[in-house]
PDB file of N, CA and C in Angstrom:
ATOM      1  N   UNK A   1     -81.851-144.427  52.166  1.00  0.00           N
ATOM      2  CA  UNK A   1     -82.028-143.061  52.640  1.00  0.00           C
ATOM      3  C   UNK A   1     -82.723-143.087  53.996  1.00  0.00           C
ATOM      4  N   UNK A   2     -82.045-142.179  54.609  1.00  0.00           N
ATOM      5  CA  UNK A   2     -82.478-142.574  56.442  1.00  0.00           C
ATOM      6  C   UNK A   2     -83.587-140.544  56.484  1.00  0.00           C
ATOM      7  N   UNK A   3     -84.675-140.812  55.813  1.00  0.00           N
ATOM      8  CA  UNK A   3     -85.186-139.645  55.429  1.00  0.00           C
ATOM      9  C   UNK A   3     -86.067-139.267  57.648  1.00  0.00           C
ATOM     10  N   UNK A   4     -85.753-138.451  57.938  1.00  0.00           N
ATOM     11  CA  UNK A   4     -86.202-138.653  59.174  1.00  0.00           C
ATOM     12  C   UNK A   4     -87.502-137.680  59.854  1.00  0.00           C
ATOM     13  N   UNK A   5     -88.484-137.442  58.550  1.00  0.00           N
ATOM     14  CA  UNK A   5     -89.835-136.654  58.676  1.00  0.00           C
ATOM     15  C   UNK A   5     -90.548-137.318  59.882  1.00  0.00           C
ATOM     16  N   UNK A   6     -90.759-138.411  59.894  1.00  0.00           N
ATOM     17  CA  UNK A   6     -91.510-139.158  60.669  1.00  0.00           C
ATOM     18  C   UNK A   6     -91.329-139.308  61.925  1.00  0.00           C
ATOM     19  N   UNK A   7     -89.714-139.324  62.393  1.00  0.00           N
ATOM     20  CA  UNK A   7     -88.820-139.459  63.404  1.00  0.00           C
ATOM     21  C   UNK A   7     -89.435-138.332  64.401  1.00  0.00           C
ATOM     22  N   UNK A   8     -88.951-137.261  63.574  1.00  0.00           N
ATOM     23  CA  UNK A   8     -88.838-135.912  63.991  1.00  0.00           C
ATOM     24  C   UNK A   8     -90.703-135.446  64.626  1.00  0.00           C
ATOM     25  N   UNK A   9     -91.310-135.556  63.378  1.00  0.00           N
ATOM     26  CA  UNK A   9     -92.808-135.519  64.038  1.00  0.00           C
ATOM     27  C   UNK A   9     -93.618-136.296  65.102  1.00  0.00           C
ATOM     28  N   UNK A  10     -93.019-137.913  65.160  1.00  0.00           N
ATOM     29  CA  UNK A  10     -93.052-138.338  66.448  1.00  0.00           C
ATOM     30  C   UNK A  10     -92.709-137.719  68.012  1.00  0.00           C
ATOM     31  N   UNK A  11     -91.294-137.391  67.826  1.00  0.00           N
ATOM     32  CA  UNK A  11     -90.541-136.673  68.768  1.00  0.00           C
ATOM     33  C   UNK A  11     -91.153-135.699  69.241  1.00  0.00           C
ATOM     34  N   UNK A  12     -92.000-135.000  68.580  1.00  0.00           N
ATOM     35  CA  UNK A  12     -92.962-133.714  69.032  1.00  0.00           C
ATOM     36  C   UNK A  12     -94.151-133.956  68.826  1.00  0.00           C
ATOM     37  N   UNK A  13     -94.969-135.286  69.261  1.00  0.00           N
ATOM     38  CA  UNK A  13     -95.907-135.688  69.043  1.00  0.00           C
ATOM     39  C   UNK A  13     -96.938-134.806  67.892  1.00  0.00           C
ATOM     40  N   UNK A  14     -96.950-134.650  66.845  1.00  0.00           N
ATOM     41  CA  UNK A  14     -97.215-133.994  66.202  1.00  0.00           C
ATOM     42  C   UNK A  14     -97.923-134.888  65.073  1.00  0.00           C
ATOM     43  N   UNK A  15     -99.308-134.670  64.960  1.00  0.00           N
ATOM     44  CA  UNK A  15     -99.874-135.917  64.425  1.00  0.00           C
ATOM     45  C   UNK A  15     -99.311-135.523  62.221  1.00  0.00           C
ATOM     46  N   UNK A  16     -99.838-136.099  61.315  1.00  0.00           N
ATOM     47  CA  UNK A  16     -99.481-136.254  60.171  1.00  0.00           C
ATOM     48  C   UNK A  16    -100.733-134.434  59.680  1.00  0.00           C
ATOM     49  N   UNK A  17    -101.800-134.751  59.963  1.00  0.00           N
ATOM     50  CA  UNK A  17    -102.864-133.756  59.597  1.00  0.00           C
ATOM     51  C   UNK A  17    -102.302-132.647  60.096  1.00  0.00           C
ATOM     52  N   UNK A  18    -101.908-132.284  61.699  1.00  0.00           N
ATOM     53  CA  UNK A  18    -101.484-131.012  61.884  1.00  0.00           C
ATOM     54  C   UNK A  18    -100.220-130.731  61.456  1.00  0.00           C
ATOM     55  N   UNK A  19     -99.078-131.135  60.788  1.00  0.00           N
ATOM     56  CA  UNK A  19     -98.000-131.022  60.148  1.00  0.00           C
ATOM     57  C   UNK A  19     -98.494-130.490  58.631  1.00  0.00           C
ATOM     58  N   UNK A  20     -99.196-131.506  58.022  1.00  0.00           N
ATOM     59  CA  UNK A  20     -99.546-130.772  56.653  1.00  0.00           C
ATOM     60  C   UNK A  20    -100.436-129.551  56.798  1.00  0.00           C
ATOM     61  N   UNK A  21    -101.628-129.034  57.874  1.00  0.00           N
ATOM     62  CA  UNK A  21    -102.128-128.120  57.909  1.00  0.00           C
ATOM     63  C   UNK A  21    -100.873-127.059  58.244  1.00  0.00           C
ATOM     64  N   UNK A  22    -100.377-127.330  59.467  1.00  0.00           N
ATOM     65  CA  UNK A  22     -99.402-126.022  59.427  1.00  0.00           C
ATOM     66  C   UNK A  22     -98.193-125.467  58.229  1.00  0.00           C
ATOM     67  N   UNK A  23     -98.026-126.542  57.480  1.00  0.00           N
ATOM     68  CA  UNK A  23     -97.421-126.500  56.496  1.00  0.00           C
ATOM     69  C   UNK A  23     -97.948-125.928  55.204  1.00  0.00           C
ATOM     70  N   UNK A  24     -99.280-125.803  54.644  1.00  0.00           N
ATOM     71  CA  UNK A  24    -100.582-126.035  53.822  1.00  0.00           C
ATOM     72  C   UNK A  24     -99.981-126.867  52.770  1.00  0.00           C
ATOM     73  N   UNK A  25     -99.966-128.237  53.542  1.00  0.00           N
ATOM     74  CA  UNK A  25     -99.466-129.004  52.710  1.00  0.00           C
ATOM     75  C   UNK A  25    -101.182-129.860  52.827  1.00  0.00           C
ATOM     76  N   UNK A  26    -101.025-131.182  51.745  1.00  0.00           N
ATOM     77  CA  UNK A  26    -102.180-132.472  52.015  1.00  0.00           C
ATOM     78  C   UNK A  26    -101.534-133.687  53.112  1.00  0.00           C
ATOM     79  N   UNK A  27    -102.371-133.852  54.009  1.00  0.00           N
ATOM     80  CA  UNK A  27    -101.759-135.126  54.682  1.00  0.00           C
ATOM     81  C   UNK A  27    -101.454-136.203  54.447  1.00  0.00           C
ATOM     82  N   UNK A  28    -102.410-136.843  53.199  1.00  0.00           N
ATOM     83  CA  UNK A  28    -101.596-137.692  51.921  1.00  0.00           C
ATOM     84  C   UNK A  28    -100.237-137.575  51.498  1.00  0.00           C
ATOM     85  N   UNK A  29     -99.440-136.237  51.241  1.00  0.00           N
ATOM     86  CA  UNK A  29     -98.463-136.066  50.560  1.00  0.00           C
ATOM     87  C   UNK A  29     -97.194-136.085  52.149  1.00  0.00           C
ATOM     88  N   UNK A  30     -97.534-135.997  53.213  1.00  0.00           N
ATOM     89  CA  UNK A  30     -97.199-136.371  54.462  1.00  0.00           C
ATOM     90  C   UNK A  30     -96.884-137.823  54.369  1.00  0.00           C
ATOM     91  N   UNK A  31     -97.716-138.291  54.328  1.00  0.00           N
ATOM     92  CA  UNK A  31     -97.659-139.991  54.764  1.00  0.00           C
ATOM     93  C   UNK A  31     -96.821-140.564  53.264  1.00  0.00           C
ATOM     94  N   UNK A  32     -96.744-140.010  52.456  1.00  0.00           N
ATOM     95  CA  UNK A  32     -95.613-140.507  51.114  1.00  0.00           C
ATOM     96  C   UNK A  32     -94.207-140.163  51.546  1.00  0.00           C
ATOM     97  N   UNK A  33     -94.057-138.940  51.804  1.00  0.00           N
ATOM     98  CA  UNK A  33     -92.901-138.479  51.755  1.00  0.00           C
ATOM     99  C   UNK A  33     -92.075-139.837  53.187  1.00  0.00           C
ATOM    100  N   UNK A  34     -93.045-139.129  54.353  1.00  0.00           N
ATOM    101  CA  UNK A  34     -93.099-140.690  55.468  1.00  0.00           C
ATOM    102  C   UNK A  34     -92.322-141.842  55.002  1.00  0.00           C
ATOM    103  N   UNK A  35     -93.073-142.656  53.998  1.00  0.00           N
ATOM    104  CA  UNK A  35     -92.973-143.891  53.491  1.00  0.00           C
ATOM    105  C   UNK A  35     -92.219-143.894  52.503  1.00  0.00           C
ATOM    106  N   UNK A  36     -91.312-142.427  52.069  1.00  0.00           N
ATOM    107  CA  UNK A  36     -90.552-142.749  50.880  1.00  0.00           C
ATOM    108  C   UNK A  36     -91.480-143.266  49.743  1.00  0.00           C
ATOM    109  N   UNK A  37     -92.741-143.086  49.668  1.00  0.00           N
ATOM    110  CA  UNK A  37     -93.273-142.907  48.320  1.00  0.00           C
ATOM    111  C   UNK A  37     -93.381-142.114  47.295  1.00  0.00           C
ATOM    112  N   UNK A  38     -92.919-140.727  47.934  1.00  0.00           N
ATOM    113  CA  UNK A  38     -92.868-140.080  47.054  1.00  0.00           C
ATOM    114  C   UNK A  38     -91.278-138.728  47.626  1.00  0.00           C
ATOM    115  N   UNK A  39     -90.522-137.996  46.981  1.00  0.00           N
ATOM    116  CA  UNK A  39     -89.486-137.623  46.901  1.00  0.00           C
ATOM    117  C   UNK A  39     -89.922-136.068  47.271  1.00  0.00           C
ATOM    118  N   UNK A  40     -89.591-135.592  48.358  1.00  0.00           N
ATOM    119  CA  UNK A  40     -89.651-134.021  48.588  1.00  0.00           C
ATOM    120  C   UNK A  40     -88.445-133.039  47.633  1.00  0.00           C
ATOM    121  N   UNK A  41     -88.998-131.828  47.072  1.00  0.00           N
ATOM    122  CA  UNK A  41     -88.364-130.830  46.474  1.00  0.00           C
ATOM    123  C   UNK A  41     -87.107-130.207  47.064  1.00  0.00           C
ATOM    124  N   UNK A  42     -86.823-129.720  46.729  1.00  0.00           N
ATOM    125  CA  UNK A  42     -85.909-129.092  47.703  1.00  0.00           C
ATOM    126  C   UNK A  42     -86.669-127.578  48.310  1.00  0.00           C
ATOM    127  N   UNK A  43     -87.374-127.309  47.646  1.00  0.00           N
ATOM    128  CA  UNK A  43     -88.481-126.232  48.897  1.00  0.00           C
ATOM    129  C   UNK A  43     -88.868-126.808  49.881  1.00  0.00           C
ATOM    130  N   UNK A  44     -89.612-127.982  49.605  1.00  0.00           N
ATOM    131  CA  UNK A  44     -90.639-128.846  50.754  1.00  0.00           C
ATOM    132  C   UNK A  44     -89.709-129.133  51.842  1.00  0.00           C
ATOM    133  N   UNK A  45     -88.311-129.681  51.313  1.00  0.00           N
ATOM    134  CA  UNK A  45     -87.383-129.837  52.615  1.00  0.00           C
ATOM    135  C   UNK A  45     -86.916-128.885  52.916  1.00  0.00           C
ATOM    136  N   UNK A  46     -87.023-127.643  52.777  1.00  0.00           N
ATOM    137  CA  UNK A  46     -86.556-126.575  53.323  1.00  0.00           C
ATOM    138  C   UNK A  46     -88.164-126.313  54.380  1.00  0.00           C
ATOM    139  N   UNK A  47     -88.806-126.073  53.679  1.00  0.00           N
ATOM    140  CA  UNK A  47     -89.895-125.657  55.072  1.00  0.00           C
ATOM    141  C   UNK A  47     -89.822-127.263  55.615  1.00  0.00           C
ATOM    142  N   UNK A  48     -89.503-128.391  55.840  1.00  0.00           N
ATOM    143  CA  UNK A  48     -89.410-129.526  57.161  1.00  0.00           C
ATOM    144  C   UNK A  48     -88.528-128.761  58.110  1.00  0.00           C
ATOM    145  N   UNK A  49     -87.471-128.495  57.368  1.00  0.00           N
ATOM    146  CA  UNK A  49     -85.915-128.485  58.047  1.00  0.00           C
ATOM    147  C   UNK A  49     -86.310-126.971  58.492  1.00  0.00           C
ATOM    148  N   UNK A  50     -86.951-125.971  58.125  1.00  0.00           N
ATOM    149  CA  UNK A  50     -87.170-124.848  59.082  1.00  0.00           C
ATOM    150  C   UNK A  50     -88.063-125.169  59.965  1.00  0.00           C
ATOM    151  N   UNK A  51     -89.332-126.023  59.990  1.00  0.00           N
ATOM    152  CA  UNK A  51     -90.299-126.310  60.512  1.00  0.00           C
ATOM    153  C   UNK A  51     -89.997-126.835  62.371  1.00  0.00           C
ATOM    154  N   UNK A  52     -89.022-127.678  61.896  1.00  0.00           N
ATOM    155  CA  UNK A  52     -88.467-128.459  62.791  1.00  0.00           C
ATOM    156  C   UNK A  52     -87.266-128.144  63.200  1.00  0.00           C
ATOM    157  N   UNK A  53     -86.356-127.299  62.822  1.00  0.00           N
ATOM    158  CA  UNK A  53     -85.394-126.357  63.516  1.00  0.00           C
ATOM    159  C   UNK A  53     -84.297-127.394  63.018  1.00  0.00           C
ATOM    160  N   UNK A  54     -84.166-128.025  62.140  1.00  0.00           N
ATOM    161  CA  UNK A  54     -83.120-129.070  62.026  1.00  0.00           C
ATOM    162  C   UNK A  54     -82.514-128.788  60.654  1.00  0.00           C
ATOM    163  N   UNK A  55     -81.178-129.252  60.240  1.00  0.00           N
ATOM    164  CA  UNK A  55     -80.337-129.181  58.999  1.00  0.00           C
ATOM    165  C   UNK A  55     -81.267-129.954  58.202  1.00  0.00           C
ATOM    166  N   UNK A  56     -80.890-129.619  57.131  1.00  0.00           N
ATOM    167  CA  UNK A  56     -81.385-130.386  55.430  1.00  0.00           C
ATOM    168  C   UNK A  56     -80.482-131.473  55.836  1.00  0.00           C
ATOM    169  N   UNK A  57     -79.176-131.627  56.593  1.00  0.00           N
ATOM    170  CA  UNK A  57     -78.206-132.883  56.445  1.00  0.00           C
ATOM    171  C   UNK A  57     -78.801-133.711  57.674  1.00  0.00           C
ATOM    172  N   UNK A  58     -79.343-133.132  58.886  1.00  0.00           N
ATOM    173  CA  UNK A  58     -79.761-133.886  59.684  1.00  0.00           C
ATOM    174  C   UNK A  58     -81.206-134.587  59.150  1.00  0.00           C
ATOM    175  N   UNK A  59     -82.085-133.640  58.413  1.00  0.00           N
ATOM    176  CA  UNK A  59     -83.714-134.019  57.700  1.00  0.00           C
ATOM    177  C   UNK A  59     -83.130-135.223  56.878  1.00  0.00           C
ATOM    178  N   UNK A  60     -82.342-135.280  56.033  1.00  0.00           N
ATOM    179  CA  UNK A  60     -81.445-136.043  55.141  1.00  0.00           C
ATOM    180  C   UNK A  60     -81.225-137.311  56.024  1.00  0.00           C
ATOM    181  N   UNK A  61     -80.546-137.730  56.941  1.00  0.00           N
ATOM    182  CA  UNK A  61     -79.845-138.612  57.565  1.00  0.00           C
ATOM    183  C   UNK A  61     -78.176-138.879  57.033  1.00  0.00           C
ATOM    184  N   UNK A  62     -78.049-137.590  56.935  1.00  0.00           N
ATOM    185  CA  UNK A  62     -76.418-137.525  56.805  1.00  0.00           C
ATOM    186  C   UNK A  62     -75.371-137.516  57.891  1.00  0.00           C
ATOM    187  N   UNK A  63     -76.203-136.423  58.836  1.00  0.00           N
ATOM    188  CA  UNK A  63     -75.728-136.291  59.943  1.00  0.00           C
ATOM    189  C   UNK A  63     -76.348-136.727  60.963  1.00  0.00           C
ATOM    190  N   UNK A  64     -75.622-136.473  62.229  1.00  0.00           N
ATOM    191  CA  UNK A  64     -76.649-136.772  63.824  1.00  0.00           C
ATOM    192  C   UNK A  64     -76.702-135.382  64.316  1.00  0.00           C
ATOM    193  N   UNK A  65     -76.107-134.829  63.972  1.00  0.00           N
ATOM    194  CA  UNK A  65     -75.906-133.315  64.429  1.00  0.00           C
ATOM    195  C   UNK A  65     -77.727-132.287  64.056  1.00  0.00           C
ATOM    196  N   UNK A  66     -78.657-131.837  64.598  1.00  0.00           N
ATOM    197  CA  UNK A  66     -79.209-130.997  64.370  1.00  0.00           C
ATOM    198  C   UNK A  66     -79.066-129.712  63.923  1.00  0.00           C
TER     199      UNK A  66
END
């Protein structure tokens, strides 16, 4: 799985803490999802993929297309 949270938050220099704060997510549960330790909902990838203006298929690594 080419999961691309990390990609994407790089790209907008956007550190792990201010992603889960703007999210009211934990920055722990950031750095899993990151590392594929742990499996996002299909809510949680809906607020990435709105967060970041990108498809669930592009958040996914299905597509290249945004």
């Amino acid at each position: 799985m080419n999961f691309r949270l990390k990609e994407l938050r790089k790209e907008r220099n956007i550190s792990q803490l201010k992603l889960a704060l703007d999210l009211n997510m934990n920055q722990n549960a950031i750095s899993r999802y990151e590392n594929l330790e742990r499996e996002a909902d299909y809510e949680t990838l809906i607020k990435f993929s709105d967060y970041f203006d990108v498809s669930l298929d592009y958040l996914l690594g299905r597509t290249d297309k945004k």
